[in-house]
PDB file of N, CA and C in Angstrom:
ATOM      1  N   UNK A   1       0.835  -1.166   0.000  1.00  0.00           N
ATOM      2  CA  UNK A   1       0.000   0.000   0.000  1.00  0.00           C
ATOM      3  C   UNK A   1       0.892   1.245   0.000  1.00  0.00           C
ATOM      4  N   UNK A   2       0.572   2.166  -1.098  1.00  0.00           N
ATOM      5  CA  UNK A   2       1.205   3.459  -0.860  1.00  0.00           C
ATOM      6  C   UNK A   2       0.281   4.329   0.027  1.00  0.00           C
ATOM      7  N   UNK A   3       1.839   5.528   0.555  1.00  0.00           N
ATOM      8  CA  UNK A   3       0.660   6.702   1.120  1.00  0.00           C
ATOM      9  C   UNK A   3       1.470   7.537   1.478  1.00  0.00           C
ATOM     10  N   UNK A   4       0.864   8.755   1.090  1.00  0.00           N
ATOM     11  CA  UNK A   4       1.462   9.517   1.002  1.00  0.00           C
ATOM     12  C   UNK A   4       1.596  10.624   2.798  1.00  0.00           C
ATOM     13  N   UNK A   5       2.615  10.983   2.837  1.00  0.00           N
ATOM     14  CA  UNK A   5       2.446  12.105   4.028  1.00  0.00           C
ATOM     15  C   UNK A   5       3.279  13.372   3.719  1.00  0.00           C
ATOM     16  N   UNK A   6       2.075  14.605   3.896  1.00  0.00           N
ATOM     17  CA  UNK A   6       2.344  15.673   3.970  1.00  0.00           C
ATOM     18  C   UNK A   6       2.974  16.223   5.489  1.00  0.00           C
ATOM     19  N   UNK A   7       4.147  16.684   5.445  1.00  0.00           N
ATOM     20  CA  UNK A   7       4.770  17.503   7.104  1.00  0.00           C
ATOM     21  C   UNK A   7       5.074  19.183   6.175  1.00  0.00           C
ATOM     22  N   UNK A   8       4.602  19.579   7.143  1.00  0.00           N
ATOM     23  CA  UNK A   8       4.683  21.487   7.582  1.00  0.00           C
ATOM     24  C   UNK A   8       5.934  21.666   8.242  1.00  0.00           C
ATOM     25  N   UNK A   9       6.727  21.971   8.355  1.00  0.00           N
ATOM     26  CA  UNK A   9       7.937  22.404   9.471  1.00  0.00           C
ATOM     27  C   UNK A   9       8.079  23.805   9.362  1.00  0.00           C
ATOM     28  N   UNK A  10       8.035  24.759  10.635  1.00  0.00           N
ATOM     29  CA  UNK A  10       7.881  26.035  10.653  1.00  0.00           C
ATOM     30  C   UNK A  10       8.873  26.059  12.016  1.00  0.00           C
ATOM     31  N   UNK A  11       9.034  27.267  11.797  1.00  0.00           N
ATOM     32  CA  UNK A  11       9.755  27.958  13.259  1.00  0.00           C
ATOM     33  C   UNK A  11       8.415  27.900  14.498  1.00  0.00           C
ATOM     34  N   UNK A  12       8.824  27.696  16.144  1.00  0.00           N
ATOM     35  CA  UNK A  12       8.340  28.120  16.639  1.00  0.00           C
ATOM     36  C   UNK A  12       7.531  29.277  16.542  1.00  0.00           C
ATOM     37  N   UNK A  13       6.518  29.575  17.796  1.00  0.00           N
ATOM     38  CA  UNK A  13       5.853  30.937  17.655  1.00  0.00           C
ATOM     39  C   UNK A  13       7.093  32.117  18.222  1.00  0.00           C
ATOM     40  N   UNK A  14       7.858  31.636  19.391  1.00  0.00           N
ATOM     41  CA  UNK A  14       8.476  32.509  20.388  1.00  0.00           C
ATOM     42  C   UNK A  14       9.884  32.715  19.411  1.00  0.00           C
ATOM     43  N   UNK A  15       9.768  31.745  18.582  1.00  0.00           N
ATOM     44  CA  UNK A  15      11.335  32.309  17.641  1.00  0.00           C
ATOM     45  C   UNK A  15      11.264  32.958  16.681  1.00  0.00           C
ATOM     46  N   UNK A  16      11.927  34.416  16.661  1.00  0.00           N
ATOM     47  CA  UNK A  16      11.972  35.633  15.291  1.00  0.00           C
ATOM     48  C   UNK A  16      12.017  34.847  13.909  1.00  0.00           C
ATOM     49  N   UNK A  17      11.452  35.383  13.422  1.00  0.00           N
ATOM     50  CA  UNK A  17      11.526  35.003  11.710  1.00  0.00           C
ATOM     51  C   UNK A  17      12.022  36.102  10.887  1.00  0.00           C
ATOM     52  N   UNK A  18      13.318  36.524  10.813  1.00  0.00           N
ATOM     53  CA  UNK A  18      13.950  37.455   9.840  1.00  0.00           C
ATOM     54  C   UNK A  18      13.381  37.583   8.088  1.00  0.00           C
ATOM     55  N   UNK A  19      13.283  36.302   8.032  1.00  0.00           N
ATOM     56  CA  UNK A  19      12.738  36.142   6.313  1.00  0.00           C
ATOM     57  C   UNK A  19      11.301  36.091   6.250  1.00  0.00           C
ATOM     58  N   UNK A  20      10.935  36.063   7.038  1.00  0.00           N
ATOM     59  CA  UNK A  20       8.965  36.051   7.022  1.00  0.00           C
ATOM     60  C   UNK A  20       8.422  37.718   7.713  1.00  0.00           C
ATOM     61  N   UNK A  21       9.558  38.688   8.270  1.00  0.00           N
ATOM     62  CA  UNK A  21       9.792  40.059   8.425  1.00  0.00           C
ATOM     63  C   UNK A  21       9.573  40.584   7.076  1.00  0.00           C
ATOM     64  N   UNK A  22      11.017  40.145   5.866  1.00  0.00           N
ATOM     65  CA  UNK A  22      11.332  40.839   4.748  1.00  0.00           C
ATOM     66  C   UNK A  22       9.693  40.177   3.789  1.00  0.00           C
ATOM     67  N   UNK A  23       9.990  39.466   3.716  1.00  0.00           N
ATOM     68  CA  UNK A  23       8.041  38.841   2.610  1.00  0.00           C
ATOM     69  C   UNK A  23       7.101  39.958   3.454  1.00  0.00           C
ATOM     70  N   UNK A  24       7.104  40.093   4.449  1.00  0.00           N
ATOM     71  CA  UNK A  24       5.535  40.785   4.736  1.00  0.00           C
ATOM     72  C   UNK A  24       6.051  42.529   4.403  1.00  0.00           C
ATOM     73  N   UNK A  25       7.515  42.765   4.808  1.00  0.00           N
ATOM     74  CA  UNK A  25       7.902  44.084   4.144  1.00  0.00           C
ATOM     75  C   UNK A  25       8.004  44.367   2.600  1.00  0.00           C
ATOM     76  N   UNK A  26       8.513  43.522   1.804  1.00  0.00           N
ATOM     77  CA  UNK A  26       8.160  43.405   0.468  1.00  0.00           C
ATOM     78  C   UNK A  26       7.082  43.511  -0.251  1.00  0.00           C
ATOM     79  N   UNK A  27       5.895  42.556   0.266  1.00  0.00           N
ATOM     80  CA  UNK A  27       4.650  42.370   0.272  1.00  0.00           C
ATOM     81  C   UNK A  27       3.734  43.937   1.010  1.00  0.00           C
ATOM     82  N   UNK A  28       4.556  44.633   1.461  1.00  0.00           N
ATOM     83  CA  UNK A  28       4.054  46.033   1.913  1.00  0.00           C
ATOM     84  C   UNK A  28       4.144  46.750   0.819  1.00  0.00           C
ATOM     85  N   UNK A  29       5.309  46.955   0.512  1.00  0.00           N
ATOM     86  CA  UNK A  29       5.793  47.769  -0.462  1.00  0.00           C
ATOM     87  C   UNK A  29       5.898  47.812  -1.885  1.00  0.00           C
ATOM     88  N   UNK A  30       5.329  46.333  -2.316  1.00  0.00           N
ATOM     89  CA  UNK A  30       4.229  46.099  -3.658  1.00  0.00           C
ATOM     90  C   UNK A  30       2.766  46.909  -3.561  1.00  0.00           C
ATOM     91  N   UNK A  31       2.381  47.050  -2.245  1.00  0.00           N
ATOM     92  CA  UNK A  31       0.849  47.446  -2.106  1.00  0.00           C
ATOM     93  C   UNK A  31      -0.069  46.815  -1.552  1.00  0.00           C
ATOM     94  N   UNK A  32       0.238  45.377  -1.463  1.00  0.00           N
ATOM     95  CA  UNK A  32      -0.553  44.654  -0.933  1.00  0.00           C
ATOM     96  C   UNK A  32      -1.240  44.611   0.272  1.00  0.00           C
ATOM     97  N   UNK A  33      -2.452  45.128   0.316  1.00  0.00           N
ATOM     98  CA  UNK A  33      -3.076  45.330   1.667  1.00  0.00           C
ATOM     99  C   UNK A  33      -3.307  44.069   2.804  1.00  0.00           C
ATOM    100  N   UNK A  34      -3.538  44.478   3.743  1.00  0.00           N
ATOM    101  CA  UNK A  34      -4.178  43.176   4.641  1.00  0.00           C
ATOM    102  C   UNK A  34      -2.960  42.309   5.577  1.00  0.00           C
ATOM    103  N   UNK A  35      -1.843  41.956   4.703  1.00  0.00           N
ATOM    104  CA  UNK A  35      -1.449  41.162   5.864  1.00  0.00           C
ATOM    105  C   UNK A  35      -0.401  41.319   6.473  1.00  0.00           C
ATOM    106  N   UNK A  36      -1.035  41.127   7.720  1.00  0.00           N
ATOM    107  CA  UNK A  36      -0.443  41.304   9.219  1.00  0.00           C
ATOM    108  C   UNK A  36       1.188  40.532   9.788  1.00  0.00           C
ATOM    109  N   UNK A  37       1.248  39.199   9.067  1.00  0.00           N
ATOM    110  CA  UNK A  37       2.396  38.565   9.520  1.00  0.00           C
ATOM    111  C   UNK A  37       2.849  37.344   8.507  1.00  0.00           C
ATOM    112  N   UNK A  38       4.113  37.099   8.426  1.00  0.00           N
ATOM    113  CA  UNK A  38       3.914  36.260   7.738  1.00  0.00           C
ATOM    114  C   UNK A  38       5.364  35.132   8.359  1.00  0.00           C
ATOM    115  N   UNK A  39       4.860  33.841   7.782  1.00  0.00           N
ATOM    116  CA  UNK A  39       6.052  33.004   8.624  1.00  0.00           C
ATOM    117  C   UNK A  39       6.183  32.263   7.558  1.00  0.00           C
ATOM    118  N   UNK A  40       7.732  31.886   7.571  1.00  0.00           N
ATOM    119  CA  UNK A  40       8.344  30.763   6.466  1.00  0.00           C
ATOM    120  C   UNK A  40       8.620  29.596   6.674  1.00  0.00           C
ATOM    121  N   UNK A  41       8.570  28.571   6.439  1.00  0.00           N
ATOM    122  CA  UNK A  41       8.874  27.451   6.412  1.00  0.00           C
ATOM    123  C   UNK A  41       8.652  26.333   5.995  1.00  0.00           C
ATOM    124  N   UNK A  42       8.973  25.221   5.392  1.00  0.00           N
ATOM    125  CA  UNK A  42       9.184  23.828   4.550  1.00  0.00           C
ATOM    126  C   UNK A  42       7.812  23.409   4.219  1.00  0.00           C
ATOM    127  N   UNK A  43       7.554  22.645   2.944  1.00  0.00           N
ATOM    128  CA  UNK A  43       6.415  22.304   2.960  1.00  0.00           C
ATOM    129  C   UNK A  43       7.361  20.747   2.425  1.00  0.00           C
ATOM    130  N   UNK A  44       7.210  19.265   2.532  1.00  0.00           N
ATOM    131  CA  UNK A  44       7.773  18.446   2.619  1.00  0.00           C
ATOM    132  C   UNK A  44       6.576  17.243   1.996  1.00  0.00           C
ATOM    133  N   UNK A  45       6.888  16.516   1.151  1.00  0.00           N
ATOM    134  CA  UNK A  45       5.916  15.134   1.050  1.00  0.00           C
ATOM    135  C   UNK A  45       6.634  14.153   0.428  1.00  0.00           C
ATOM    136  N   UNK A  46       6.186  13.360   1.634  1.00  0.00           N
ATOM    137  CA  UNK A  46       6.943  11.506   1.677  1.00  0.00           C
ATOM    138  C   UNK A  46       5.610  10.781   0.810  1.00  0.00           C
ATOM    139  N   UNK A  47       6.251   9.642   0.154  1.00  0.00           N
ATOM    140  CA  UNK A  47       5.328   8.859  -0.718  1.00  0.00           C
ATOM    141  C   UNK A  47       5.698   7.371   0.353  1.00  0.00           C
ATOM    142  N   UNK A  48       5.110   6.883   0.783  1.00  0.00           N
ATOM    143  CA  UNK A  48       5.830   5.814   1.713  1.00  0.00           C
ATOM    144  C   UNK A  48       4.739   4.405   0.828  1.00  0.00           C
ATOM    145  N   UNK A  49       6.087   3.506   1.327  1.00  0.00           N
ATOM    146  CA  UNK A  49       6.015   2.317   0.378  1.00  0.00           C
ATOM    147  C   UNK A  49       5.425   1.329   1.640  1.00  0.00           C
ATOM    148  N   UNK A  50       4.559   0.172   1.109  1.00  0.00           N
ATOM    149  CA  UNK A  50       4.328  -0.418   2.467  1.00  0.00           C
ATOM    150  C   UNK A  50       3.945  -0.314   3.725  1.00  0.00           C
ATOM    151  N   UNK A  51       3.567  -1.147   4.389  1.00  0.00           N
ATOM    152  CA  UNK A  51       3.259  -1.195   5.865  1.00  0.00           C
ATOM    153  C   UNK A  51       1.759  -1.028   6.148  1.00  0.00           C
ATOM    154  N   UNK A  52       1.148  -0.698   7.367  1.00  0.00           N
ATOM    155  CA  UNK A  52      -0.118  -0.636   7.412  1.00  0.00           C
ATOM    156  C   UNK A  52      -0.291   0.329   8.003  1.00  0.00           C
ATOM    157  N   UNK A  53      -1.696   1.371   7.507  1.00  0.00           N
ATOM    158  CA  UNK A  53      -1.939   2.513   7.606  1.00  0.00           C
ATOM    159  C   UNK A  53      -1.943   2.900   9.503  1.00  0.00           C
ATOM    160  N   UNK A  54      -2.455   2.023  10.299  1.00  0.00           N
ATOM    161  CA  UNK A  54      -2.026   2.045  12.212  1.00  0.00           C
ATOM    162  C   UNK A  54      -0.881   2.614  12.079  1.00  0.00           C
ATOM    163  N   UNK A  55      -0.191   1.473  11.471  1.00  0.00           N
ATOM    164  CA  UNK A  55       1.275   1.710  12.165  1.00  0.00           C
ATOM    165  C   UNK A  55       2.168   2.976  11.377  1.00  0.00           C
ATOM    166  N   UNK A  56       1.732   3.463  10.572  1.00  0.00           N
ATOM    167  CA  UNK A  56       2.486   4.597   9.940  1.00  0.00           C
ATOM    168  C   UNK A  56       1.711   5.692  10.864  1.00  0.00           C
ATOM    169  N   UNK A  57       0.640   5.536  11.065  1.00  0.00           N
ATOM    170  CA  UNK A  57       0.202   6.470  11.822  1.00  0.00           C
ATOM    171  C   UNK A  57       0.940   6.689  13.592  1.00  0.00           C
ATOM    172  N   UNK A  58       1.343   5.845  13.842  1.00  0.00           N
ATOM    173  CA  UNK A  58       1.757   5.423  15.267  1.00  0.00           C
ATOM    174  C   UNK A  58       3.280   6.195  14.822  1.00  0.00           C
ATOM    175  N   UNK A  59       3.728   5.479  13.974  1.00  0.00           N
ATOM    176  CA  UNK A  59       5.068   5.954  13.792  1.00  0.00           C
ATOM    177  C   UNK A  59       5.084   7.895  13.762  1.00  0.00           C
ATOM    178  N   UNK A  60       4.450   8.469  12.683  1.00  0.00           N
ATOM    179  CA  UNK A  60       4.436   9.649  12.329  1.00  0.00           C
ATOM    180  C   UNK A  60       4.450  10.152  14.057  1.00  0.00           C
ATOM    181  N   UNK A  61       3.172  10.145  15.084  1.00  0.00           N
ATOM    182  CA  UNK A  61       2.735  10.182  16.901  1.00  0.00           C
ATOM    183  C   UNK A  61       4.038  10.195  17.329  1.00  0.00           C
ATOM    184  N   UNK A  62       4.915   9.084  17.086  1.00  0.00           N
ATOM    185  CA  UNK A  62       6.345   8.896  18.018  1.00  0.00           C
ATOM    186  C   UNK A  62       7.045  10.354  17.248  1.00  0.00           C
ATOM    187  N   UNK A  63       7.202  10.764  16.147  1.00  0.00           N
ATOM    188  CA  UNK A  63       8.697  11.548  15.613  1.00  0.00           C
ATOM    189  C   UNK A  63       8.097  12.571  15.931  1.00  0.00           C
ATOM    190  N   UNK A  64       6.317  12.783  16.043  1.00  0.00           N
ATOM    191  CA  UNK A  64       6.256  14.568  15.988  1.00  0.00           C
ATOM    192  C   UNK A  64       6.479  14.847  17.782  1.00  0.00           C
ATOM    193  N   UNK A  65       6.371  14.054  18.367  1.00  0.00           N
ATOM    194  CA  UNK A  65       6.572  14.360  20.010  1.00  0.00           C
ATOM    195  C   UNK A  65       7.941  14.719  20.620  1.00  0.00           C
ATOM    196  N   UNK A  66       9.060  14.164  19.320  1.00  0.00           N
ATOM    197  CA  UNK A  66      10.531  14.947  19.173  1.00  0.00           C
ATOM    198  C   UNK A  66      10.577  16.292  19.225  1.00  0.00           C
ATOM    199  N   UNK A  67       9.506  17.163  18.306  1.00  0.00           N
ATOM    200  CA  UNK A  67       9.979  17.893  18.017  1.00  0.00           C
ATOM    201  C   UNK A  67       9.704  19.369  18.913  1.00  0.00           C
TER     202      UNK A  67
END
């Protein structure tokens, strides 16, 4: 069975984002109205081969409690 998993990885809330500063200042200074903040980080997708949908799920539970 394939399946696929999508992970997000972003900076904390309490940690500065220098490059998600310059996009929302850039994004000022095109004109663009409205937004307030902006944050950067990874957008990532695994195609996983095998196994059964529990246990990939169990697995994914164990690595995000690392982080």
């Amino acid at each position: 069975m394939k399946m696929k998993a999508i992970v997000t990885v972003t900076l904390k809330p309490s940690i500065l984002d220098p490059q998600g500063e310059a996009v929302a200042h850039a994004l000022q200074n095109m004109g663009v109205k409205g937004v307030q903040s902006v944050r950067i980080g990874k957008h990532i997708e695994l195609e996983i081969e095998g196994g059964k949908r529990r246990r990939c799920g169990r697995s994914w539970r164990r690595s995000r409690k690392s982080c």
